[in-house]
Protein backbone atom coordinates (compact mmCIF):
# COMPACT_ATOMS: atom_id res chain seq x y z
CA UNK A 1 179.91 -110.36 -116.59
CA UNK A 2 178.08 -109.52 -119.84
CA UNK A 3 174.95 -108.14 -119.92
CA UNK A 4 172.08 -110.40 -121.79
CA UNK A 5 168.81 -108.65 -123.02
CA UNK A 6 166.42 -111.38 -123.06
CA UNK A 7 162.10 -112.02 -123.04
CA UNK A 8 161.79 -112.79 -119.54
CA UNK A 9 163.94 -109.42 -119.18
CA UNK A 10 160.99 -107.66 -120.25
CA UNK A 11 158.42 -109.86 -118.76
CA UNK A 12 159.79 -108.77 -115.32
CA UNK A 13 160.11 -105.24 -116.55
CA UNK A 14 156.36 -105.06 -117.57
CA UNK A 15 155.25 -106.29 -113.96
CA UNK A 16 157.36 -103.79 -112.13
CA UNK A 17 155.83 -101.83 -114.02
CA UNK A 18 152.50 -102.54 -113.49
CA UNK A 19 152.98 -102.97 -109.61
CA UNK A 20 154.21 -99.32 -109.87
CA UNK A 21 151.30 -98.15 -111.99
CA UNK A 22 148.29 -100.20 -109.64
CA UNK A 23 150.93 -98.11 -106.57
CA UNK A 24 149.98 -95.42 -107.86
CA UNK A 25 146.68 -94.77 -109.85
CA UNK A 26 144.83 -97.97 -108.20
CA UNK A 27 142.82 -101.09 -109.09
CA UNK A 28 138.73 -100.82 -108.41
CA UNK A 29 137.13 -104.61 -109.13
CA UNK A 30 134.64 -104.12 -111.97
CA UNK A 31 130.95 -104.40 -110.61
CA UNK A 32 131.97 -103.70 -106.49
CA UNK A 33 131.43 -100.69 -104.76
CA UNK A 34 134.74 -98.81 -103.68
CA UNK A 35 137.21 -101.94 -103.24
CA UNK A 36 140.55 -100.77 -104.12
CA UNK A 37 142.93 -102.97 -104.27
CA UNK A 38 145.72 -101.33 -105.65
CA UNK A 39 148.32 -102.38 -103.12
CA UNK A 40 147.06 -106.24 -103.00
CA UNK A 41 147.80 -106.78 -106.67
CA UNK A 42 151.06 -104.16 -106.49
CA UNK A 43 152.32 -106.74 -104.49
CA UNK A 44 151.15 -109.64 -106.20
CA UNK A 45 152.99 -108.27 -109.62
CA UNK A 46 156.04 -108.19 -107.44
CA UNK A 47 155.79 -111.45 -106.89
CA UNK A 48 155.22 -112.52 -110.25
CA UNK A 49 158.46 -110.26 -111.21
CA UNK A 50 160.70 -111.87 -108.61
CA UNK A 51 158.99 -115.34 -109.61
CA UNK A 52 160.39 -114.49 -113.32
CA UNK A 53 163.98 -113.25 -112.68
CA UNK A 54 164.03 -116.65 -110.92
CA UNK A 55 163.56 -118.13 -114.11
CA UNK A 56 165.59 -116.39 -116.17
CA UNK A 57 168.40 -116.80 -113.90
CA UNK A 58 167.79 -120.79 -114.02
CA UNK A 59 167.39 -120.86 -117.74
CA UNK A 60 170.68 -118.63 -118.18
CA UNK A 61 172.27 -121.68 -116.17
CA UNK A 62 171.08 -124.38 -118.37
CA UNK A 63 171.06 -122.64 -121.81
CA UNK A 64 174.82 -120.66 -122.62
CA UNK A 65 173.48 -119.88 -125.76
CA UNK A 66 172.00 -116.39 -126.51
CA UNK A 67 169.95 -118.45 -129.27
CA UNK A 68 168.32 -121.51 -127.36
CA UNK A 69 168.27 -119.00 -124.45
CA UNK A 70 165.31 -116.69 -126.35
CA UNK A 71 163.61 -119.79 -128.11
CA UNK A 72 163.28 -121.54 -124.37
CA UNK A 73 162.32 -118.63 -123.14
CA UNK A 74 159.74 -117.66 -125.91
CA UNK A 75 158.62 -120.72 -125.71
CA UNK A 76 157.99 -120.82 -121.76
CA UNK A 77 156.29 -117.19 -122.15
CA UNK A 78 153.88 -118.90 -124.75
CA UNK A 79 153.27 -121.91 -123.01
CA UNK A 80 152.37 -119.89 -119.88
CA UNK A 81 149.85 -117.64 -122.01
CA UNK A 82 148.29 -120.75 -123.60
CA UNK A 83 147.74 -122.47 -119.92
CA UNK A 84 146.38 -118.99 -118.54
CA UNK A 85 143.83 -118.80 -121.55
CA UNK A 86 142.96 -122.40 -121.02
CA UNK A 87 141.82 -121.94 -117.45
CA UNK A 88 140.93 -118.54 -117.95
């Protein structure tokens, strides 16, 4: 099997990450009085990191190509940063 780097790679990277780091040093809400919720959104980046792992395993299916593999996935990264902004 041979390894692929590729953007959702480091997508899931950057929320295991930040699950670890929320683990450890905590969340407070901005404006609340001593609500930590550290472990509550730990778990929710897990989800979003198993949620895009999914995806890159689909879109390794479907695209072959190391080429059309990063612009789909670019592409998907963007469009889910332009939908977040727009309801944001």
């Amino acid at each position: 099997m041979k390894l692929r780097i590729t953007p959702l790679n480091f997508a899931s990277a950057f929320f295991l990450f930040a699950a670890g780091y929320s683990w450890i040093y905590g969340i407070k809400v901005t404006g609340s009085k001593l609500i930590n919720l550290g472990n509550a959104i730990g778990w929710i980046f897990i989800l979003f990191a198993f949620v895009v792992s999914f995806m890159d395993i689909m879109f390794r299916n479907f695209f072959p190509e190391n080429k059309k593999l990063w612009i789909v996935e670019l592409s998907f990264i963007t469009l889910a940063a332009i939908i977040f902004l727009i309801v944001k």
